[in-house]
C-alpha atoms as a PDB file:
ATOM      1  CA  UNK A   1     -24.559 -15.984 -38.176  1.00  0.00           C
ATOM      2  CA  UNK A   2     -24.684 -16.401 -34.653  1.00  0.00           C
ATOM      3  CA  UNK A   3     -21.468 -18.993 -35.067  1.00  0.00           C
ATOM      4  CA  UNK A   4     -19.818 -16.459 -37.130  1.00  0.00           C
ATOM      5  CA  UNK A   5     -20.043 -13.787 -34.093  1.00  0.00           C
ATOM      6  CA  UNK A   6     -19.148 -16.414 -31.524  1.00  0.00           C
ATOM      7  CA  UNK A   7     -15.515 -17.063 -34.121  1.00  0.00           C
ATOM      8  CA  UNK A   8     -14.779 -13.831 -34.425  1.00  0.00           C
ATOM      9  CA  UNK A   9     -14.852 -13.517 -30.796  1.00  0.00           C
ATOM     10  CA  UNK A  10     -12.730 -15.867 -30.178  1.00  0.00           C
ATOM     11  CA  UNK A  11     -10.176 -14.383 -32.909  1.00  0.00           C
ATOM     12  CA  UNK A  12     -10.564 -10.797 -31.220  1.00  0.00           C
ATOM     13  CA  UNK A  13      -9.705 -12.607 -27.626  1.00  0.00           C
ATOM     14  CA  UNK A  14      -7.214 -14.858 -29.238  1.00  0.00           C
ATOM     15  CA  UNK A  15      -5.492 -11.557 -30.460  1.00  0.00           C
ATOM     16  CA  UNK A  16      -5.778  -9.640 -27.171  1.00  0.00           C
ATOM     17  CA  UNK A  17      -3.903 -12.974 -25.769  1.00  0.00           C
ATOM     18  CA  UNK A  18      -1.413 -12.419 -28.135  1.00  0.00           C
ATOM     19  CA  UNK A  19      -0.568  -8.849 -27.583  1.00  0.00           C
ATOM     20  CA  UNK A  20      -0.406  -8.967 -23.811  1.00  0.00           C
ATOM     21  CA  UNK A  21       1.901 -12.232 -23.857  1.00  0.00           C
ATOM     22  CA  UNK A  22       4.343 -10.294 -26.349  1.00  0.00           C
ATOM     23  CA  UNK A  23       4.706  -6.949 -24.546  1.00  0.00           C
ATOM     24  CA  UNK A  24       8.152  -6.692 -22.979  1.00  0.00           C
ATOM     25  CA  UNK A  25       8.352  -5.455 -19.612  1.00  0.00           C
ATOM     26  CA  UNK A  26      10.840  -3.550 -17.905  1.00  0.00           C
ATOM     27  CA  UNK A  27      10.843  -2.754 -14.065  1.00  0.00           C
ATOM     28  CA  UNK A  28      11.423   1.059 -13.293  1.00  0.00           C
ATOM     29  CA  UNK A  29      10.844   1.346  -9.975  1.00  0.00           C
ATOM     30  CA  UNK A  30       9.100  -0.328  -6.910  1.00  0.00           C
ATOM     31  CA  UNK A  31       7.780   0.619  -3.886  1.00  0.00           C
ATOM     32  CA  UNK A  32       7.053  -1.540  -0.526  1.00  0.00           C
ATOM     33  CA  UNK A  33       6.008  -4.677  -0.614  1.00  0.00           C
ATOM     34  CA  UNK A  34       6.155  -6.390  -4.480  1.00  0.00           C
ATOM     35  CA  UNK A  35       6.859  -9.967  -4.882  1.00  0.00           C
ATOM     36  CA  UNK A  36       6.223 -12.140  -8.333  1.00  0.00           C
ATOM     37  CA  UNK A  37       4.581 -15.220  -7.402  1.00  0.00           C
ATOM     38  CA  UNK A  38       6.738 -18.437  -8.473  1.00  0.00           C
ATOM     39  CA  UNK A  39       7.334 -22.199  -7.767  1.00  0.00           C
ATOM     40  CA  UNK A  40       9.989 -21.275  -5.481  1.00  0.00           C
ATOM     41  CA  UNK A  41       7.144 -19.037  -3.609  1.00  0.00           C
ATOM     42  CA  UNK A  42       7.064 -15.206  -3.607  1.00  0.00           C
ATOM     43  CA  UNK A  43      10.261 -14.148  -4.956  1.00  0.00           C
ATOM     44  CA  UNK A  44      10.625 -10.010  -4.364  1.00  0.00           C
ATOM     45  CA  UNK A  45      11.105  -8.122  -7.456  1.00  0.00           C
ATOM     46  CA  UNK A  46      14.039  -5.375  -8.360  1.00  0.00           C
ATOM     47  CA  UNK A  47      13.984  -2.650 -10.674  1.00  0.00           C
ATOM     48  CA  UNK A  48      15.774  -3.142 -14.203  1.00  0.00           C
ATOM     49  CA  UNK A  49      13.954  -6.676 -13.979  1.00  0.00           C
ATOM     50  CA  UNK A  50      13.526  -8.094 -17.769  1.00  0.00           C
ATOM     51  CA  UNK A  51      11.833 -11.502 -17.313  1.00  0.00           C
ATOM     52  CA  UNK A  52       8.225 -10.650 -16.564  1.00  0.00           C
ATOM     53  CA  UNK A  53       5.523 -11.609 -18.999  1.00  0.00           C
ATOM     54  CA  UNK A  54       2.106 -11.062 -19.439  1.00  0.00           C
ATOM     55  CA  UNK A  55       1.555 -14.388 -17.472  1.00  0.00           C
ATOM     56  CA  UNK A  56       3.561 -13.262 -14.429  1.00  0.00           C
ATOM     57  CA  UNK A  57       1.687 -13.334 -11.249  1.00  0.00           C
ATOM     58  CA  UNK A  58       2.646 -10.263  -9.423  1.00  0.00           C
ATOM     59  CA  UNK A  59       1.831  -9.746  -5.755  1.00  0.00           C
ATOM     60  CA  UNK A  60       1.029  -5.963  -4.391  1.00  0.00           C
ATOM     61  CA  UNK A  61       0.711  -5.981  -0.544  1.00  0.00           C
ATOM     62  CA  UNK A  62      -0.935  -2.795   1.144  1.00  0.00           C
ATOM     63  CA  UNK A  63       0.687   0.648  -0.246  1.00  0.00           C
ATOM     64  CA  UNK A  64       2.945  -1.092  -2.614  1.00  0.00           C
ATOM     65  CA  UNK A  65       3.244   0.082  -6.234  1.00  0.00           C
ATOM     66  CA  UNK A  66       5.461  -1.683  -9.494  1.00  0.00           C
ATOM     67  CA  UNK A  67       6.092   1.216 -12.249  1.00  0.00           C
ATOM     68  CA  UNK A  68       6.829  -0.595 -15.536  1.00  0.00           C
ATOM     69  CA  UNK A  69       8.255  -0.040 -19.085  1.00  0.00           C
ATOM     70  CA  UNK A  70       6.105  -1.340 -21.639  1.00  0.00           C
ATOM     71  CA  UNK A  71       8.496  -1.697 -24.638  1.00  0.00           C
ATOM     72  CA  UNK A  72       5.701  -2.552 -27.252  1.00  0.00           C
ATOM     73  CA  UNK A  73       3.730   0.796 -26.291  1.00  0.00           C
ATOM     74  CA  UNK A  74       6.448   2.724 -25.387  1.00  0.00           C
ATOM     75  CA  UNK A  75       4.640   3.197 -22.068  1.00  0.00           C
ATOM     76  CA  UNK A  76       5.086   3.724 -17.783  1.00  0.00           C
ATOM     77  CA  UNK A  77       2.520   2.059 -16.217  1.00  0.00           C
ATOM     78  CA  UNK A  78       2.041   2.066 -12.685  1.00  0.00           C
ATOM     79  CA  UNK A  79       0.555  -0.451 -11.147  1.00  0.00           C
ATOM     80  CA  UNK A  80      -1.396   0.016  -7.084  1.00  0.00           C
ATOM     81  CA  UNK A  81      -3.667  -2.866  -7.280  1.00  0.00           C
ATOM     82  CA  UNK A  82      -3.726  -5.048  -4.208  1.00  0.00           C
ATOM     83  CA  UNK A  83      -3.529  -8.529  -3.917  1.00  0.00           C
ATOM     84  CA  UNK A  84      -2.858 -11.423  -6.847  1.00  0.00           C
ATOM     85  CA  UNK A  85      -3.508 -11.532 -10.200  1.00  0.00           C
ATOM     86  CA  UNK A  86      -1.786 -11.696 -13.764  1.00  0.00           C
ATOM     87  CA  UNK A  87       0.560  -9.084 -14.934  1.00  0.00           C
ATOM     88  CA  UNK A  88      -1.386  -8.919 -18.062  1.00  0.00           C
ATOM     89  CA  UNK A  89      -4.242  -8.314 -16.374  1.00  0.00           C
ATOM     90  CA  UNK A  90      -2.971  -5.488 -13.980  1.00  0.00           C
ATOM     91  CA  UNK A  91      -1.517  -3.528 -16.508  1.00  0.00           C
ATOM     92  CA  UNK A  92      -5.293  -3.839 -18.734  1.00  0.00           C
ATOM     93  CA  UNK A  93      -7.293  -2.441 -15.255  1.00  0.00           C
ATOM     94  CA  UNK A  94      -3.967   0.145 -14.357  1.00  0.00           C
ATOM     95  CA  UNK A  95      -5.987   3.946 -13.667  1.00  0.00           C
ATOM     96  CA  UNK A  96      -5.611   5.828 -16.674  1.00  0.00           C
ATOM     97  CA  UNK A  97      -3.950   8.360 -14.761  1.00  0.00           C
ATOM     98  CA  UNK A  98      -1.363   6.289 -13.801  1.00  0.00           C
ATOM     99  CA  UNK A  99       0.175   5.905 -17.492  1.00  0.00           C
ATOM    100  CA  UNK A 100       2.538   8.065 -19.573  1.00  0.00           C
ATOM    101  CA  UNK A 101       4.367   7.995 -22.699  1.00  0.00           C
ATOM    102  CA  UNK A 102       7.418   9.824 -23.272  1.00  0.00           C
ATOM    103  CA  UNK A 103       9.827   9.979 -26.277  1.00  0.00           C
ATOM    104  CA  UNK A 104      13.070   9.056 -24.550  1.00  0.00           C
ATOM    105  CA  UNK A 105      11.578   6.736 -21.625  1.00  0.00           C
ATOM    106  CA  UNK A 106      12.708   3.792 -24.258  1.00  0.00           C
ATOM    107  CA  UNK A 107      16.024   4.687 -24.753  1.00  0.00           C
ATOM    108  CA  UNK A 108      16.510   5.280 -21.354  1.00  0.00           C
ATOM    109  CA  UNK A 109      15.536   2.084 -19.654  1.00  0.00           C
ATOM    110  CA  UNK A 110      16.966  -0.108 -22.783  1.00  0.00           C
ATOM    111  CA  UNK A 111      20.423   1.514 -21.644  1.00  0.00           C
ATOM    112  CA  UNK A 112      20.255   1.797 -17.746  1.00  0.00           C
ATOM    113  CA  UNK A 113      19.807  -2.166 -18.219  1.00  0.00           C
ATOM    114  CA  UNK A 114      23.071  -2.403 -20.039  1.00  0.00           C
ATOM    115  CA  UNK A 115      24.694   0.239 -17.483  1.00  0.00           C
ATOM    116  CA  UNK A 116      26.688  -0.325 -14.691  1.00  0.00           C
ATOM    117  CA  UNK A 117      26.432   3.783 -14.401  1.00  0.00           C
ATOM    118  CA  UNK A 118      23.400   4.769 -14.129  1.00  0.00           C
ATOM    119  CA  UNK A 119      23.571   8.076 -13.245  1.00  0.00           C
ATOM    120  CA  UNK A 120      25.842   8.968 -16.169  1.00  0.00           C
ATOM    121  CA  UNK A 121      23.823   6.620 -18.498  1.00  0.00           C
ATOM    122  CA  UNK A 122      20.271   8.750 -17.601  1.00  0.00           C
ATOM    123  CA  UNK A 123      21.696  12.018 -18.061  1.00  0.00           C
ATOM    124  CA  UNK A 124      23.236  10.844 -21.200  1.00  0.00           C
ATOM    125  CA  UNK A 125      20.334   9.086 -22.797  1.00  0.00           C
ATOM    126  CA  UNK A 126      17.909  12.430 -21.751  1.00  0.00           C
ATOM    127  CA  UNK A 127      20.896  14.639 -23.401  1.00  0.00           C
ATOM    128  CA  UNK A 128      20.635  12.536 -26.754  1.00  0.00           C
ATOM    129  CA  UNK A 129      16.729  12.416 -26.568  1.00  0.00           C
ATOM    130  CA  UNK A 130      16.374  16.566 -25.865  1.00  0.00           C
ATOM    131  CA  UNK A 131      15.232  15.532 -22.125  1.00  0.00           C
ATOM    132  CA  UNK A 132      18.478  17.374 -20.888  1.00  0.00           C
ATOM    133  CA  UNK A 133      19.126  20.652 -18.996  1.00  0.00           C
ATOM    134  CA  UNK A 134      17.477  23.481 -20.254  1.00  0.00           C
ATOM    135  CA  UNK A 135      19.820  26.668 -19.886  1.00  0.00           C
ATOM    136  CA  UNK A 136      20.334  29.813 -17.538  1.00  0.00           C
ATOM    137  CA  UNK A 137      16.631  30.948 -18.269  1.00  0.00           C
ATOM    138  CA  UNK A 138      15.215  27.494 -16.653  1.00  0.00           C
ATOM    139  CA  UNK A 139      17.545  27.888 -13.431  1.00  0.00           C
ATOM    140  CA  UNK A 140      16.562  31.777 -12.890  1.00  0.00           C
ATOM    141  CA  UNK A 141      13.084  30.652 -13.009  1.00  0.00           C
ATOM    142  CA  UNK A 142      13.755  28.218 -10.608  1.00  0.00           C
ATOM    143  CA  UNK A 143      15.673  30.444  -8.186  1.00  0.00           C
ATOM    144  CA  UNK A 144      13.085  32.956  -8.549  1.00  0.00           C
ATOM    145  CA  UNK A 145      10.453  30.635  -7.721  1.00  0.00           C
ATOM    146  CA  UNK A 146      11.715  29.221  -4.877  1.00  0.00           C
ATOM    147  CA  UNK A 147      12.851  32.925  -3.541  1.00  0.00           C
ATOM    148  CA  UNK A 148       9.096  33.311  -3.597  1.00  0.00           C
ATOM    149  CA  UNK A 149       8.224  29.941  -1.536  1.00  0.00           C
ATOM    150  CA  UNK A 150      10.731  31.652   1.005  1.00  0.00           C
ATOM    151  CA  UNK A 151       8.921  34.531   1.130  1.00  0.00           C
ATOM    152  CA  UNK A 152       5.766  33.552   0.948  1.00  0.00           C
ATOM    153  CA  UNK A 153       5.486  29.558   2.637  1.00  0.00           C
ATOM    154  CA  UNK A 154       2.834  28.618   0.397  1.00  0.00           C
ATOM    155  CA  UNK A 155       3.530  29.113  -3.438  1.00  0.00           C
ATOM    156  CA  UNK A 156       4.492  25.711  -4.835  1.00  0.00           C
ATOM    157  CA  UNK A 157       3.847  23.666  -1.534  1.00  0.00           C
ATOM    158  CA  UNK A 158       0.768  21.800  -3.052  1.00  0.00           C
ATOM    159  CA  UNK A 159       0.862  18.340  -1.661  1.00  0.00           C
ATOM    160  CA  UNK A 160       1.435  16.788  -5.182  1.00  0.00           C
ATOM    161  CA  UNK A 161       4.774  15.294  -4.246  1.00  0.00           C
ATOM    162  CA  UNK A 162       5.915  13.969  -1.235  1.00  0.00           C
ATOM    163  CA  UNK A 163       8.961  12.352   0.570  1.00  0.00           C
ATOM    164  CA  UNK A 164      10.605  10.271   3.256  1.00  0.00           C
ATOM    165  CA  UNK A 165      13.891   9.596   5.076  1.00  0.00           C
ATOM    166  CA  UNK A 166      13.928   6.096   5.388  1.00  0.00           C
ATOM    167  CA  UNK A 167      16.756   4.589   7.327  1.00  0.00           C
ATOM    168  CA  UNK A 168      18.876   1.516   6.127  1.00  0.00           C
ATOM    169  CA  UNK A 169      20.804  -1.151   8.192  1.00  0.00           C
ATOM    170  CA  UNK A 170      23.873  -0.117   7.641  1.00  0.00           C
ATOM    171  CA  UNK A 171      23.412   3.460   9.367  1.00  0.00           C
ATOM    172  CA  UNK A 172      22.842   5.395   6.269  1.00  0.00           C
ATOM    173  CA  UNK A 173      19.631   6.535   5.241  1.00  0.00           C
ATOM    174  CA  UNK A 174      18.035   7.555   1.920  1.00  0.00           C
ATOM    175  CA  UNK A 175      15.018   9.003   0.161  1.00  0.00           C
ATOM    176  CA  UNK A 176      11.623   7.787  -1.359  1.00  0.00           C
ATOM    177  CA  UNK A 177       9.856  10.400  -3.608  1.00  0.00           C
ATOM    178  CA  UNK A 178       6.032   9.935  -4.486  1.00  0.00           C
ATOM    179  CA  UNK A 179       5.401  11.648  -7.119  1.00  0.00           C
ATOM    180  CA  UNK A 180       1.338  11.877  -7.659  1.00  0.00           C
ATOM    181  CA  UNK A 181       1.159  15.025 -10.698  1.00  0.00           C
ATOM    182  CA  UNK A 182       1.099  13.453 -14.567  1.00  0.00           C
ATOM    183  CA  UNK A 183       4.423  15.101 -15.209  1.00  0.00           C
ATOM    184  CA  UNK A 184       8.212  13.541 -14.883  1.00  0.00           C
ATOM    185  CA  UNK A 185      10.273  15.519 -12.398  1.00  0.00           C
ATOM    186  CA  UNK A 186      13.852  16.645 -11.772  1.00  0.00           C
ATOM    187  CA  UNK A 187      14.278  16.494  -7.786  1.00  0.00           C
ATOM    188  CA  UNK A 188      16.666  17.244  -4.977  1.00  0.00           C
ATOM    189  CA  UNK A 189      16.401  18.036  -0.879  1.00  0.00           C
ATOM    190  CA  UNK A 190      17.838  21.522   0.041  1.00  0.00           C
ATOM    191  CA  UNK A 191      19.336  21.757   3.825  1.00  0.00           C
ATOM    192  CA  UNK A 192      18.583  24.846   5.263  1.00  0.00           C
ATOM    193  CA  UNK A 193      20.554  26.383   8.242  1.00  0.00           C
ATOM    194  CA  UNK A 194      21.461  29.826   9.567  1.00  0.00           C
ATOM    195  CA  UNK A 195      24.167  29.226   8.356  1.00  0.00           C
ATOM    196  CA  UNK A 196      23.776  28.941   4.908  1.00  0.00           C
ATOM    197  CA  UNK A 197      22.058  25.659   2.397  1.00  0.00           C
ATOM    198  CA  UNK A 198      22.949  22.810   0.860  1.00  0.00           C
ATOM    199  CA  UNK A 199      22.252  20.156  -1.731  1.00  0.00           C
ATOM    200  CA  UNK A 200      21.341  16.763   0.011  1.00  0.00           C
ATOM    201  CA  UNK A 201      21.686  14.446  -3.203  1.00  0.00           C
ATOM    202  CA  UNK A 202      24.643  14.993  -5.489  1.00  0.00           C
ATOM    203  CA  UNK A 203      23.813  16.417  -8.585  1.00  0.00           C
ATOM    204  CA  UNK A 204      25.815  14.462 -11.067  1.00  0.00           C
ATOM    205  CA  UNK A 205      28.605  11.926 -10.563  1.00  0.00           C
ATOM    206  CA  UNK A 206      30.730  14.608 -12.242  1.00  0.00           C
ATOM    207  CA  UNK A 207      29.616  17.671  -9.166  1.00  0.00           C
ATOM    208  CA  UNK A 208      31.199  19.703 -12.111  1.00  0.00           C
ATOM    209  CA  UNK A 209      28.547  19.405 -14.994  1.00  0.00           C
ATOM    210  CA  UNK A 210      25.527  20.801 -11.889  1.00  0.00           C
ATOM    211  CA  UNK A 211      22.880  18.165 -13.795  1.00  0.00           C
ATOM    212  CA  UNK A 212      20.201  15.830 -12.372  1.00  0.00           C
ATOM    213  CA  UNK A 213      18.841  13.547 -14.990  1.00  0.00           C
ATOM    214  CA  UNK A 214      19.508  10.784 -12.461  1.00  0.00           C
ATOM    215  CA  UNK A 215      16.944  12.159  -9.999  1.00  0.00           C
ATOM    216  CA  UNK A 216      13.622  12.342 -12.193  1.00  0.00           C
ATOM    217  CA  UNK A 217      10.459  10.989 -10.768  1.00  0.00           C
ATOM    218  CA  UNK A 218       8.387   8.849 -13.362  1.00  0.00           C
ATOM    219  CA  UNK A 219       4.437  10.719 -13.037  1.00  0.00           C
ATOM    220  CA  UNK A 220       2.247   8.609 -10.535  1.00  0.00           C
ATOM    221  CA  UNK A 221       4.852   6.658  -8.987  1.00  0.00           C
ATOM    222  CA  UNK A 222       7.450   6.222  -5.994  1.00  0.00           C
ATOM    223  CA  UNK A 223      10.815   5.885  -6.290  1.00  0.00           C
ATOM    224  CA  UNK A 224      13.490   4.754  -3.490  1.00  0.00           C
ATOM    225  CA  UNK A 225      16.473   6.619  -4.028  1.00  0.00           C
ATOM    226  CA  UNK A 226      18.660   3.638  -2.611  1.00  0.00           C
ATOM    227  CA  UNK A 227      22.037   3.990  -3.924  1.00  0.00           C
ATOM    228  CA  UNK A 228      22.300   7.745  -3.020  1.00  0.00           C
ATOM    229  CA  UNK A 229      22.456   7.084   0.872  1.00  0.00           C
ATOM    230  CA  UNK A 230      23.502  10.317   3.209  1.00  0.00           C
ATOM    231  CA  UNK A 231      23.957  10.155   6.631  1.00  0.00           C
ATOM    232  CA  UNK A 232      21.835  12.511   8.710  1.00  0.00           C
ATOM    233  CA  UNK A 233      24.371  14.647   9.971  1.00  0.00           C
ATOM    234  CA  UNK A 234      22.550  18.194   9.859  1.00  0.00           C
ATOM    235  CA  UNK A 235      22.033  20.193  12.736  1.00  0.00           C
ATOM    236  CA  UNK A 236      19.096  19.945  14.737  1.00  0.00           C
ATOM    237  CA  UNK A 237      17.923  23.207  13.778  1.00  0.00           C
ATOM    238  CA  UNK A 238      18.068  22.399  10.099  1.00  0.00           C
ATOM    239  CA  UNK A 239      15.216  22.700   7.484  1.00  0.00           C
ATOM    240  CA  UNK A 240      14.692  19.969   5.185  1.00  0.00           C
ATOM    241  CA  UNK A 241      12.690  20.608   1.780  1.00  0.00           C
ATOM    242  CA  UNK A 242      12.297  18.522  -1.158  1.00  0.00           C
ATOM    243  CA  UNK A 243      12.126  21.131  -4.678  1.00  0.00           C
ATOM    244  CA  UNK A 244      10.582  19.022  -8.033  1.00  0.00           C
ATOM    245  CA  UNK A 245      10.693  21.083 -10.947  1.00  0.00           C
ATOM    246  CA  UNK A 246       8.969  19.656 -14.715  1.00  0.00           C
ATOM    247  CA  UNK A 247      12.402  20.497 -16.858  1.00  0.00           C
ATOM    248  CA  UNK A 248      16.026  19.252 -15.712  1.00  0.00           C
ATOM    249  CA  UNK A 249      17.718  22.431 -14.225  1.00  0.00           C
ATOM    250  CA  UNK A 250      20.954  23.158 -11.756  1.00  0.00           C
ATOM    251  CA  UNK A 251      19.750  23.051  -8.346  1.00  0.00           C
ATOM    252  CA  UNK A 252      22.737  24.412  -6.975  1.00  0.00           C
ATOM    253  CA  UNK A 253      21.009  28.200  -7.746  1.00  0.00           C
ATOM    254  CA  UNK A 254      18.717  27.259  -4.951  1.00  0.00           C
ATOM    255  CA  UNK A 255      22.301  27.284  -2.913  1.00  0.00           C
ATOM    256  CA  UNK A 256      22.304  30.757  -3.171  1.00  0.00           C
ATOM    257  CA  UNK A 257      20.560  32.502  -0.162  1.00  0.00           C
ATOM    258  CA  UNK A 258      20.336  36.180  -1.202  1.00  0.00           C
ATOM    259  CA  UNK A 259      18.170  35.555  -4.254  1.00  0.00           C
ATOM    260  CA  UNK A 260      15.271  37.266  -4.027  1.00  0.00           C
ATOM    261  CA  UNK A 261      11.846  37.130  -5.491  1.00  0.00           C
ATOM    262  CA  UNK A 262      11.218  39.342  -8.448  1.00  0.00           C
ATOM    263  CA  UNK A 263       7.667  39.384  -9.565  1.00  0.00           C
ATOM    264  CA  UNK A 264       8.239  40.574 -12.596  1.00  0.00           C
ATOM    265  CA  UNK A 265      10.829  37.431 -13.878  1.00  0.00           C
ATOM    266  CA  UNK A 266       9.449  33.723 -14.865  1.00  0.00           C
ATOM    267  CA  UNK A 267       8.934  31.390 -12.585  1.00  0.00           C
ATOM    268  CA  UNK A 268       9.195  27.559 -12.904  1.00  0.00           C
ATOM    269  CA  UNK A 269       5.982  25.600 -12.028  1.00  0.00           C
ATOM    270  CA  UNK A 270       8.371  23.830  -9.013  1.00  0.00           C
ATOM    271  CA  UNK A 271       6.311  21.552  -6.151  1.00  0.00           C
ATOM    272  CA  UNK A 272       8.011  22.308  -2.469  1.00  0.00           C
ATOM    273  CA  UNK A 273       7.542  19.356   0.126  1.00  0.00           C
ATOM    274  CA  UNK A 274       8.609  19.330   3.523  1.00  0.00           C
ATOM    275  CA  UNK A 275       9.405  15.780   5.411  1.00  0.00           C
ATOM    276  CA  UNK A 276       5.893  13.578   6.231  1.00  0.00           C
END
């Protein structure tokens, strides 16, 4: 009996082996410092990456973060651990907090990998999946919500989602989103001035269609907005705020600076963030 247990053990192990070895894994986004350990040394990983396995060794230095795709379970799974260890294994000891599962997240990262757009291939792949914008009701709510932030300096400014303006080489300079609710959001940076407010991040490639499937923000993760670099050209006297909102809208209402708050109306569940 006792050898019985010890073989069906080893079957139930054998199987988990299995399993983890033939997950396919898809790199969504990564944040600081993230390197997959190889013969070559520690080689720095990019998101879209195909080739990891289960027997990867992946190397998280302080504050860094890997969100994957997990094509078998349809899955994001981000990934905080520090130090070395199997990919496998990181993924099995991930905080349950740190995972989702969405409907369209497969489609989506099967054709951003075959995309040399991928700003028109997200927004198409959420349009096909029912991930795309809402309607006119969605963007009143979200005007009227953020008319009552502006009034008010406190309604939606919960600390859930954060941002910085990191500066590149070259001059330019871009954003990194941290997005820390269980929900995927829309974003986009609002410039404030006297004399009137602006979208920092374009919201479609086509400024036409007013959409921003290419700005979402996977739940529990950070994402480096890299190729959407700005220079920081606003005045000195400018206010800066990052708006996140649960449901792909047109952020351009929030351009409009005599909205004002109606209590009576909807309001979207938005999260407001000012710079670090």
């Amino acid at each position: 009996m006792k050898a019985l247990r010890i073989v069906n053990l080893f079957v139930f192990v054998l199987i988990l082996a299995i399993s983890a070895s033939a997950e396919n894994y898809t790199v969504y986004a990564v944040h600081g410092k993230v390197w997959e350990r190889t013969e070559r040394g520690n080689v720095p990983i990019a998101p879209r990456a195909s080739h990891l396995n289960g027997d990867s060794y992946i190397v998280i230095g302080n504050g860094g973060s890997l969100t994957l795709y997990l094509g078998e379970r349809r899955q994001l799974v981000t990934i905080t651990e520090k130090g070395i260890q199997r990919l496998s294994t990181l993924v099995r000891r991930a905080n349950p907090s740190r995972r989702s599962a969405t409907k369209w997240a497969g489609s989506l990262m099967s054709s951003l990998i075959k995309s040399e757009t991928p700003e028109q291939t997200h927004r198409r792949v959420l349009q096909s999946q029912g991930g795309s914008h809402r309607g006119e009701d969605e963007d009143r709510a979200l005007a009227n919500a953020f008319a009552r932030y502006m009034a008010d300096g406190v309604s939606g400014a919960d600390g859930l989602v954060t941002f910085d303006i990191v500066d590149d080489e070259s001059g330019t300079s871009y954003v990194e989103v941290t997005n820390n609710t269980a929900d995927y959001l829309f974003i986009n940076l609002l410039v404030i001035t006297p004399d009137g407010r602006e979208l920092l991040l374009p919201v479609d490639t086509n400024p036409d269609n007013g959409c921003c499937a290419h700005l979402s923000v996977a739940p529990q993760s950070t994402v480096s907005f890299s190729e959407l670099a700005f220079f920081r050209d606003w005045a000195d006297d400018a206010r800066l705020l990052l708006v996140a909102s649960p449901v792909e809208v047109n952020f351009t209402v929030l351009c409009d600076s005599t909205v004002a708050y109606r209590p009576s109306e909807p309001t979207l569940p938005i999260h407001i963030s000012a710079p670090k």
